[in-house]
N, C-alpha and C. Protein backbone atom coordinates (compact mmCIF):
# COMPACT_ATOMS: atom_id res chain seq x y z
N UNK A 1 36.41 1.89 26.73
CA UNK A 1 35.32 1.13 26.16
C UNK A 1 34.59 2.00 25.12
N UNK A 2 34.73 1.40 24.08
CA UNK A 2 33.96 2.08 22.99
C UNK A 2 32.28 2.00 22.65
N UNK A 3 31.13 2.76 23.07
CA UNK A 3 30.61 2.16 22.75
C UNK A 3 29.17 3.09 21.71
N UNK A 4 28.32 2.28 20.87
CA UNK A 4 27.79 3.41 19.93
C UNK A 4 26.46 3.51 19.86
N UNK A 5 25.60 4.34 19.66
CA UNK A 5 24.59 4.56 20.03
C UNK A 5 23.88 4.38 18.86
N UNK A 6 22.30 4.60 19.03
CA UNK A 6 21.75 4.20 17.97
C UNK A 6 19.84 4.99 17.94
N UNK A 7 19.63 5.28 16.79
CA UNK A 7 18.10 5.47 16.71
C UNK A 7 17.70 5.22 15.49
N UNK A 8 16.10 4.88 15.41
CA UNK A 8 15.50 4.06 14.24
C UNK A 8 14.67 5.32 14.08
N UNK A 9 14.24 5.20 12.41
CA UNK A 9 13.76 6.16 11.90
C UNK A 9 12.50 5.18 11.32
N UNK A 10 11.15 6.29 11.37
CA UNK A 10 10.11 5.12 11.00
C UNK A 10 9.08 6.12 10.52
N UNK A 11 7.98 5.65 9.81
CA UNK A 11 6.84 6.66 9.72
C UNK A 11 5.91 6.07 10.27
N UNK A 12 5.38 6.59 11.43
CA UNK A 12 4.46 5.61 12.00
C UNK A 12 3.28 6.80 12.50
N UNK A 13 1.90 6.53 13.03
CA UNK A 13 1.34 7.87 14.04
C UNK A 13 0.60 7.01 14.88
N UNK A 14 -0.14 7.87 15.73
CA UNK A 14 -0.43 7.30 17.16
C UNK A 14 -1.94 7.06 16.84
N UNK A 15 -2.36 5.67 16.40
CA UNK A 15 -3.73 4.99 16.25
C UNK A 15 -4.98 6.03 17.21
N UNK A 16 -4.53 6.10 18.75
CA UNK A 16 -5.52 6.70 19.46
C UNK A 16 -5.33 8.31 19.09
N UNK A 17 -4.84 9.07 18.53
CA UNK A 17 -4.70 10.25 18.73
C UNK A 17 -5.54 10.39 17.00
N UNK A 18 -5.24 9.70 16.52
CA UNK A 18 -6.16 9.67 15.30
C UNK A 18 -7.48 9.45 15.64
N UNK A 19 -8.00 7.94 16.28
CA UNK A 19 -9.05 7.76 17.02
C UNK A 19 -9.82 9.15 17.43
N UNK A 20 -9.01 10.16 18.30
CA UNK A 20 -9.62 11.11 19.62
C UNK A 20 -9.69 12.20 18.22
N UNK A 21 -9.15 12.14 17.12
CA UNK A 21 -9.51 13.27 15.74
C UNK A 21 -10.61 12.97 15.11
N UNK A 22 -10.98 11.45 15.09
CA UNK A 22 -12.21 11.46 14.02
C UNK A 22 -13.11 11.91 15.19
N UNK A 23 -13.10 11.59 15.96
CA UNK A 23 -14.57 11.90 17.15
C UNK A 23 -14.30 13.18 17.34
N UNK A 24 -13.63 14.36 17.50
CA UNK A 24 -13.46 15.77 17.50
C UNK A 24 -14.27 16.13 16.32
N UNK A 25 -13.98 15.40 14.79
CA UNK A 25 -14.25 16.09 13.71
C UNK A 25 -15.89 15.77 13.78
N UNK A 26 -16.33 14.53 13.74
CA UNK A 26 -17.85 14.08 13.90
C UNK A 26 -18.35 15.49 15.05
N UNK A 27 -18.02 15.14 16.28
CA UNK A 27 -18.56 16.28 17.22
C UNK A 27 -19.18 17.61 16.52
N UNK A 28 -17.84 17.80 15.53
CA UNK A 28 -17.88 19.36 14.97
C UNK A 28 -18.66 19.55 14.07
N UNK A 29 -18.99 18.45 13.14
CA UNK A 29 -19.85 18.26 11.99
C UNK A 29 -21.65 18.08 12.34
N UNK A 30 -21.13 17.46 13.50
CA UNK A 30 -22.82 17.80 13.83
C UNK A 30 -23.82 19.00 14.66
N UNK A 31 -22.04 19.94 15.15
CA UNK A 31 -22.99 20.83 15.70
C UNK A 31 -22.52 22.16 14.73
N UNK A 32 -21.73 22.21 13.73
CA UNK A 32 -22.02 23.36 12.48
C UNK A 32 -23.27 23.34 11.83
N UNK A 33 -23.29 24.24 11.63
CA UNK A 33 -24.70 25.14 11.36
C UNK A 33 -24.92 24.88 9.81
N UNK A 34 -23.33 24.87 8.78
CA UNK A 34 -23.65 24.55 7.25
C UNK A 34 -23.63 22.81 7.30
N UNK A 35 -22.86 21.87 8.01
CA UNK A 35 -22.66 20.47 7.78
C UNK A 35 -23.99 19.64 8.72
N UNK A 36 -24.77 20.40 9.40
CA UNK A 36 -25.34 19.81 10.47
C UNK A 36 -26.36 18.33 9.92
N UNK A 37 -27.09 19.14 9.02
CA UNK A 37 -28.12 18.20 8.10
C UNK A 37 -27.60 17.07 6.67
N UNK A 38 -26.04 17.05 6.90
CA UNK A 38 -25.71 16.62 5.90
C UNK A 38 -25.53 14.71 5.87
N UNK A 39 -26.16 14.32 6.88
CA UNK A 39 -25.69 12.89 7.30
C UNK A 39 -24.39 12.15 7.17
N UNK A 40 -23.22 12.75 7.31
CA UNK A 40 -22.05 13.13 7.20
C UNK A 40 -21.37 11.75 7.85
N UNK A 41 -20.42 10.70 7.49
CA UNK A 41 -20.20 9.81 8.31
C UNK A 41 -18.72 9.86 8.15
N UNK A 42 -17.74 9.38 9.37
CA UNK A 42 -16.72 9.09 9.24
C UNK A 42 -16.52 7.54 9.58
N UNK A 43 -15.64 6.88 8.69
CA UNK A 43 -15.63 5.54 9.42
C UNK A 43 -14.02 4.91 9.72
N UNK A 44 -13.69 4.98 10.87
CA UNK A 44 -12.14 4.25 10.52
C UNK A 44 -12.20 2.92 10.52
N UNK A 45 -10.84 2.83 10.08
CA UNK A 45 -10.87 1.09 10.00
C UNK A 45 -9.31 1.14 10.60
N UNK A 46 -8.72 -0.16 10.13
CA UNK A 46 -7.40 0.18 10.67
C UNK A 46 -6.28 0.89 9.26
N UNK A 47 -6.18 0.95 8.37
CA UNK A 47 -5.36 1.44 7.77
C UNK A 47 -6.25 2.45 6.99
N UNK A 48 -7.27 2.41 6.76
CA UNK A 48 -8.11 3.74 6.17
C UNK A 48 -9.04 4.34 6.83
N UNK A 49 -9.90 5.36 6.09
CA UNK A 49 -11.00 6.24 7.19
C UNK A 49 -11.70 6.47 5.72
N UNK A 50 -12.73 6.18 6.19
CA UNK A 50 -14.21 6.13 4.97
C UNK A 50 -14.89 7.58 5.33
N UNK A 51 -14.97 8.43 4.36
CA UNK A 51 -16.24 9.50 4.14
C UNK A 51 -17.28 9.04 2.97
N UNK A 52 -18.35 9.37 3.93
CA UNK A 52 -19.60 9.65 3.08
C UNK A 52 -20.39 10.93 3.52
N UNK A 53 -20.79 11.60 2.68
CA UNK A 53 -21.67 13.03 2.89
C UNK A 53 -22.13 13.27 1.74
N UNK A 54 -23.31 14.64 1.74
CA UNK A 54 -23.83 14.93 0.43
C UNK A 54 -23.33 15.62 -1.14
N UNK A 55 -22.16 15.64 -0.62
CA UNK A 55 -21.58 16.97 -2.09
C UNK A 55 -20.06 16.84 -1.73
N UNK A 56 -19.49 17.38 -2.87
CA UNK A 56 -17.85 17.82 -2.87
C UNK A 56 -18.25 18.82 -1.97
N UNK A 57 -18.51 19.57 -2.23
CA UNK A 57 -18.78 20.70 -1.42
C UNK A 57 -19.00 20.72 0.14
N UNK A 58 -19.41 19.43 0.68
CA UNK A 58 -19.28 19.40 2.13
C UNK A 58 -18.31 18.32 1.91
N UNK A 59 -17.39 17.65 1.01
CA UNK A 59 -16.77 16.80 1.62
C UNK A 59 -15.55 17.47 1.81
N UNK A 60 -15.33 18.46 1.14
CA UNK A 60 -14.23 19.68 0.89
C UNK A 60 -14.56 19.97 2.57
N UNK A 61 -15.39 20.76 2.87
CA UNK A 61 -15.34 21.31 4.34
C UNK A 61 -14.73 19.91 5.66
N UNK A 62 -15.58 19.20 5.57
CA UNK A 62 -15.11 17.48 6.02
C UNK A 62 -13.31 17.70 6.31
N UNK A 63 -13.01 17.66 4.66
CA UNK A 63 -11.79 17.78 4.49
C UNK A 63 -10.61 19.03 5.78
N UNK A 64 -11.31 19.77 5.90
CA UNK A 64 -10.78 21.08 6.57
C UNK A 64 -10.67 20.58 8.05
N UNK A 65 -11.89 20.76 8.41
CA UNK A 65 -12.11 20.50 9.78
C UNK A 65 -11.22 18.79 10.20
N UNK A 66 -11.09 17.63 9.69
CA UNK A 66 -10.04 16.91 9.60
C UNK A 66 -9.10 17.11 9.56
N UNK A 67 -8.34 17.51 8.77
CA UNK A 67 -7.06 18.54 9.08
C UNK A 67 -6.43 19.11 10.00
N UNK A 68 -7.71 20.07 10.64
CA UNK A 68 -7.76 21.08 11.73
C UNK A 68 -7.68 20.20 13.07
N UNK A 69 -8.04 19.15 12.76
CA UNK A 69 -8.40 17.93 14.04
C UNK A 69 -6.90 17.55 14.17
N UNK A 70 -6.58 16.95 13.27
CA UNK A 70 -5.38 16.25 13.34
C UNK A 70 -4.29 16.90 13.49
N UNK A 71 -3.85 18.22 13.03
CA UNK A 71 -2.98 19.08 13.42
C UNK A 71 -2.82 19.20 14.73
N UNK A 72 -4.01 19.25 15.32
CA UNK A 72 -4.03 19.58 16.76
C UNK A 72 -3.67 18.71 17.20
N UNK A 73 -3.82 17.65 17.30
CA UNK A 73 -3.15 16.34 18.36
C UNK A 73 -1.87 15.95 17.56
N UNK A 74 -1.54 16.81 17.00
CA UNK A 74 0.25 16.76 16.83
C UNK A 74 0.49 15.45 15.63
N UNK A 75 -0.30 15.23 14.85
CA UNK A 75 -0.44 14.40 13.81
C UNK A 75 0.12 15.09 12.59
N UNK A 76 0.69 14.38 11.82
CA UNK A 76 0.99 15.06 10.51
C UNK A 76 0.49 14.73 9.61
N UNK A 77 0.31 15.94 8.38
CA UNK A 77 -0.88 15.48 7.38
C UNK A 77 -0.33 14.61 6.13
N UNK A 78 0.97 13.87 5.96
CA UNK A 78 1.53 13.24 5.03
C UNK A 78 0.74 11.83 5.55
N UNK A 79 0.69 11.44 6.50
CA UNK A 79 -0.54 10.35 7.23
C UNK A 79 -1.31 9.68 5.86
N UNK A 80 -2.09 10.79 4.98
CA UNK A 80 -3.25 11.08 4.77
C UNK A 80 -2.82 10.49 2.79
N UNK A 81 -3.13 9.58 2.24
CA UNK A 81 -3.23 9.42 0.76
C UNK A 81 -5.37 9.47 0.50
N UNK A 82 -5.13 10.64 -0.20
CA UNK A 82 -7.17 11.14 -0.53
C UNK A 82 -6.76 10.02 -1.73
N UNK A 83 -8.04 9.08 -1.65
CA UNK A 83 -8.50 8.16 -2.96
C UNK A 83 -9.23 9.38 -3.56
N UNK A 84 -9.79 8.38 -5.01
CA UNK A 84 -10.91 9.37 -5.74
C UNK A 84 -12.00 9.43 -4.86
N UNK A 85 -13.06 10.54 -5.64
CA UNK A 85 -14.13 10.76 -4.92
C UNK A 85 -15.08 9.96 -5.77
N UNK A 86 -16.36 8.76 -4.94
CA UNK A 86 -16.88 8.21 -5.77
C UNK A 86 -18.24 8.45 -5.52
N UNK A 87 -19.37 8.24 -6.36
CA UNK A 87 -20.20 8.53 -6.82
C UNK A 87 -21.34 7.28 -5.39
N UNK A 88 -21.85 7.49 -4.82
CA UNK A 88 -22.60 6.45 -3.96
C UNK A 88 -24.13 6.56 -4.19
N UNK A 89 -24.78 5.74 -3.64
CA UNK A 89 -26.15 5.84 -3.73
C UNK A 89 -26.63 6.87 -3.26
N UNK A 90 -28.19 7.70 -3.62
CA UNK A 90 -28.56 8.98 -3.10
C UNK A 90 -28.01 9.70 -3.34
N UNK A 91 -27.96 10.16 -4.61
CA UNK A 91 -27.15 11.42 -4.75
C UNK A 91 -25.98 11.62 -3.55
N UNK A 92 -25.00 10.77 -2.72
CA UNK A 92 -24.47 11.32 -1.89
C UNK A 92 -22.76 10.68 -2.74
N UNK A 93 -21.74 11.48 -2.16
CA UNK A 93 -20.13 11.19 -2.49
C UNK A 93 -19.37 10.09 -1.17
N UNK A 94 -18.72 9.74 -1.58
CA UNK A 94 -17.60 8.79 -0.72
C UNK A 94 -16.24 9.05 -1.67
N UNK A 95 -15.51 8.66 0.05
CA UNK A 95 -13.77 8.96 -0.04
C UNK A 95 -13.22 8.28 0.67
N UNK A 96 -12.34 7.61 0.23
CA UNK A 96 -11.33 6.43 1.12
C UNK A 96 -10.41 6.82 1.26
N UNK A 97 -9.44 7.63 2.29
CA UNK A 97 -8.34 7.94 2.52
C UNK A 97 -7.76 6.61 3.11
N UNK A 98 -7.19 6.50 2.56
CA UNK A 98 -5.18 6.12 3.24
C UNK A 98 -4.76 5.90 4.48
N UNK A 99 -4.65 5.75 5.54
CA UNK A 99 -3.52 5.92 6.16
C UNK A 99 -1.97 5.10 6.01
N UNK A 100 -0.88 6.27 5.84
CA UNK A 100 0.08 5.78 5.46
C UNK A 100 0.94 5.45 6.67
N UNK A 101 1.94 3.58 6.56
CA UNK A 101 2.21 3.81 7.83
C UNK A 101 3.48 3.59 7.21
N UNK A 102 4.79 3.32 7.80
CA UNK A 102 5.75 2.57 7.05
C UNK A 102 6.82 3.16 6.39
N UNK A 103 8.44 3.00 6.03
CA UNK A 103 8.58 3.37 5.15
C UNK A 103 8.91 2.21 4.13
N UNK A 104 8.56 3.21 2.96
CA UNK A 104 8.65 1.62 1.29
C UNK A 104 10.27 1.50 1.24
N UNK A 105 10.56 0.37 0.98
CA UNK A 105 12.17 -0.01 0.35
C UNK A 105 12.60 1.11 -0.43
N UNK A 106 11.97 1.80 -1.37
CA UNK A 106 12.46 2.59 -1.97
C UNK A 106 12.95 3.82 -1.35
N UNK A 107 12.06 4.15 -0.60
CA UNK A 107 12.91 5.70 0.04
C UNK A 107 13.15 5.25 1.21
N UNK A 108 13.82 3.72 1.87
CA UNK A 108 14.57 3.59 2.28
C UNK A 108 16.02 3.57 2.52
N UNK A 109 16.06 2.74 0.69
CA UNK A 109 17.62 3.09 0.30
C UNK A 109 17.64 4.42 0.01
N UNK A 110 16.73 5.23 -0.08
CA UNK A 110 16.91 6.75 -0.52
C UNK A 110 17.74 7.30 0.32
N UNK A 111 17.34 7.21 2.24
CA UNK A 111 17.95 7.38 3.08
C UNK A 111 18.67 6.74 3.38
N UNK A 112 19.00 5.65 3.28
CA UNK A 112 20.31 4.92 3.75
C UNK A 112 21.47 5.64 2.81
N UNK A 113 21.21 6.05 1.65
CA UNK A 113 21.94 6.61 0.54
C UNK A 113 22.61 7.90 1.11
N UNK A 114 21.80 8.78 1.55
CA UNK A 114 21.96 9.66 2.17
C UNK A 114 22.83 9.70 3.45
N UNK A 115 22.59 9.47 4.12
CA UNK A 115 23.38 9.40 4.99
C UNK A 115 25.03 8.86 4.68
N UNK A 116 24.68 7.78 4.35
CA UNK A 116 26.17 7.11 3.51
C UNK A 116 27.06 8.33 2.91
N UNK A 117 26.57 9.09 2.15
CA UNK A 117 27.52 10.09 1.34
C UNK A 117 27.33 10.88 2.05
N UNK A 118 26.73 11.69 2.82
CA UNK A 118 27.20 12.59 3.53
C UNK A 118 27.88 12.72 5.24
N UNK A 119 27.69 11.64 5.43
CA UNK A 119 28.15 11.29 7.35
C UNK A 119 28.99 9.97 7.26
N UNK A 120 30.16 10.55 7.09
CA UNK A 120 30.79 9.20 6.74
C UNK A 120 31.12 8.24 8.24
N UNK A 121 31.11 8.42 9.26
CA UNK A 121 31.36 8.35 10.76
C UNK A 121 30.27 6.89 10.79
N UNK A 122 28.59 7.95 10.39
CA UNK A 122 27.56 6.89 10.40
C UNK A 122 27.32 5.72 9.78
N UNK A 123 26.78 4.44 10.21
CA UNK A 123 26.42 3.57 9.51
C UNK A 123 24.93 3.48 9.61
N UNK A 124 24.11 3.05 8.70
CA UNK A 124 22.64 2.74 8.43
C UNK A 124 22.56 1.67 7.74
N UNK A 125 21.13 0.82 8.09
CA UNK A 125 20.67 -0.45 7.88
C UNK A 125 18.77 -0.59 8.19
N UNK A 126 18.44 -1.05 6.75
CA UNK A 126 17.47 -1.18 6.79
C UNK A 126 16.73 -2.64 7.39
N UNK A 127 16.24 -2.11 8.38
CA UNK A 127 15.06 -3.09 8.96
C UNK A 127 13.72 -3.11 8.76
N UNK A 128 13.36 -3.54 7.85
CA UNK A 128 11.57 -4.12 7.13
C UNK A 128 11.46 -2.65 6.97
N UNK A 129 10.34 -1.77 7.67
CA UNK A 129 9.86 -0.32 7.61
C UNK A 129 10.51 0.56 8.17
N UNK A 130 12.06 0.53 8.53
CA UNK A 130 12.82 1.04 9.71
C UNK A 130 14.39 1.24 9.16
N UNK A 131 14.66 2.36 9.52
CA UNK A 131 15.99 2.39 8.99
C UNK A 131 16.99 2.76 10.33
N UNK A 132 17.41 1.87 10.78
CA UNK A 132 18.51 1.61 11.57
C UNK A 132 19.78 2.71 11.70
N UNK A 133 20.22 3.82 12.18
CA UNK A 133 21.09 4.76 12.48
C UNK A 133 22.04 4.05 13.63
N UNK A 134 23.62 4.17 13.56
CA UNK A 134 24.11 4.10 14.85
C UNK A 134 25.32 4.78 14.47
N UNK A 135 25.91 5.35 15.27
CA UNK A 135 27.05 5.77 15.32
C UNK A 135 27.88 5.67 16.83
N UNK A 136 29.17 6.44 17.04
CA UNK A 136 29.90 6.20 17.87
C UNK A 136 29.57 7.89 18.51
N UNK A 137 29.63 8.42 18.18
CA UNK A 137 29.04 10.01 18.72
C UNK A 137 27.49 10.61 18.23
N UNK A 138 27.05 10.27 19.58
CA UNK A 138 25.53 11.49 19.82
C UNK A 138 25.66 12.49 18.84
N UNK A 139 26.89 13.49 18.64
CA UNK A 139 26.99 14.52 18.02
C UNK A 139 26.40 14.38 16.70
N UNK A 140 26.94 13.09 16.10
CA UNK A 140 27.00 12.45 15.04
C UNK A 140 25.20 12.10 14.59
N UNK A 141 24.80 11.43 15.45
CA UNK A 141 23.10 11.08 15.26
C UNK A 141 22.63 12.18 15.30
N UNK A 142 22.75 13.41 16.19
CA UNK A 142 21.97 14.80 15.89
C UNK A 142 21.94 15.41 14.87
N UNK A 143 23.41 15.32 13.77
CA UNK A 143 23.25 16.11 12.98
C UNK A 143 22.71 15.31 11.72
N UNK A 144 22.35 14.11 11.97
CA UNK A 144 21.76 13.36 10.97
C UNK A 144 20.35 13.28 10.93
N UNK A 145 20.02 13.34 12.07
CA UNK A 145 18.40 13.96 12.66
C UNK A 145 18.19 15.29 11.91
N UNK A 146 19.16 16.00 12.14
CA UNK A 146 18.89 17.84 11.81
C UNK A 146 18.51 17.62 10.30
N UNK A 147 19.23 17.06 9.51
CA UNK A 147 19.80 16.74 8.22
C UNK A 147 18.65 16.27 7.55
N UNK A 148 18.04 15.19 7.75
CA UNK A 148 16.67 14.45 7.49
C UNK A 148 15.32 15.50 7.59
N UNK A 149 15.39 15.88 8.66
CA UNK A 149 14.42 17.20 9.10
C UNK A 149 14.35 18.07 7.52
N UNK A 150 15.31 18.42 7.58
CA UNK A 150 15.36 19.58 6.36
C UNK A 150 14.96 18.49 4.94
N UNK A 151 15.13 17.48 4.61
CA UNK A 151 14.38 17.24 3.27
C UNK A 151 13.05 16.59 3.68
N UNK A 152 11.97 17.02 2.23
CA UNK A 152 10.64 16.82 1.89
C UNK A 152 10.50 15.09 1.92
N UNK A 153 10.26 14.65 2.62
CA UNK A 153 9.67 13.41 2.04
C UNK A 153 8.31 12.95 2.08
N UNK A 154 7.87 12.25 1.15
CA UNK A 154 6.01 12.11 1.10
C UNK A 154 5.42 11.43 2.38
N UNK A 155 6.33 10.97 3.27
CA UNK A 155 5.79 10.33 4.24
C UNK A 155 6.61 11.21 5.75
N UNK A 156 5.86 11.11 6.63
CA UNK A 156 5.80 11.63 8.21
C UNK A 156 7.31 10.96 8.87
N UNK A 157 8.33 11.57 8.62
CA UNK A 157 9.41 11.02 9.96
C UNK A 157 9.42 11.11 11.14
N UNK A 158 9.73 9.83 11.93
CA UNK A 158 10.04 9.85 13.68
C UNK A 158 10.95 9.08 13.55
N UNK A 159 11.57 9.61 14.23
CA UNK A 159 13.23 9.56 15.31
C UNK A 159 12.74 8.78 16.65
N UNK A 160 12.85 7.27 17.06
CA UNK A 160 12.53 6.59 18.06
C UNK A 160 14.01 5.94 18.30
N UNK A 161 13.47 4.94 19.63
CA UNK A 161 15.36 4.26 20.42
C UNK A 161 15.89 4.72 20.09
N UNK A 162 15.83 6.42 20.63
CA UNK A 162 17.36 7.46 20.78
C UNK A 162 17.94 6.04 21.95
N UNK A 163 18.99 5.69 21.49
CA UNK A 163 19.76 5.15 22.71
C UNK A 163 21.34 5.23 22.40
């Protein structure tokens, strides 16, 4: 019996672990000693996260300690598209980041491309934000996993239904 296995490739991150980062970073912002007085707000929504504070200069720090948040709960920072910085009432700045979820058609076929010319064993198929892997040997999906790993892409890869 022949039979072939399969895993989907996706860019996706974990809503609550983002959640448990903005409330780490707020925590931290209000008890530093340079951001304390800065009325500093984070706001999520579901696909973006709103800053407002007084200056580049604390939104730059903002910036850090976010980072530092999200690293830690195992988040990756490709997540993250920074809008411009805009000008708000009160002398104060705002920033609309991004969250990126998904992958686009375009560097879908990028990877389906990929794989195609180099794993000839494998087949791939794109599903909406999802690119479909199966083959007939495990061996075969690992080294296509390994393979992906090693190139840059602007968005966060996960490897899900190893099956």
């Amino acid at each position: 019996m022949t039979s072939t296995y399969s895993f989907d490739i996706v860019s996706d991150f974990d809503r609550q672990e983002m959640v448990n980062a903005v409330d780490q970073t707020l925590r931290e912002l209000k008890n530093r000693f340079d951001l304390k007085n800065t009325n500093t707000t984070l706001e999520l929504a579901d696909e973006s996260l709103t800053i407002h504070t007084d200056s580049e200069f604390t939104l730059d720090a903002v910036h850090d300690v976010l980072r530092t948040k999200v690293a830690k709960r195992n988040l990756s920072q490709k997540i993250f598209e920074f809008g411009k910085i805009e000008a708000s009432s009160g002398n104060r700045v705002r920033q609309v980041i991004t969250l990126k979820r998904g992958i686009n058609p375009e560097l879908a076929k990028a990877i389906a491309k990929l794989i195609r010319d180099e794993f000839k064993k494998v087949q791939s198929s794109i599903q909406g934000d999802a690119v479909r892997v199966s083959a007939k040997s495990k061996d075969d999906l690992q080294a296509v996993m390994n393979r992906l790993r090693q190139e840059d892409y602007p968005v966060a890869l996960q490897f899900i239904n190893y099956r």
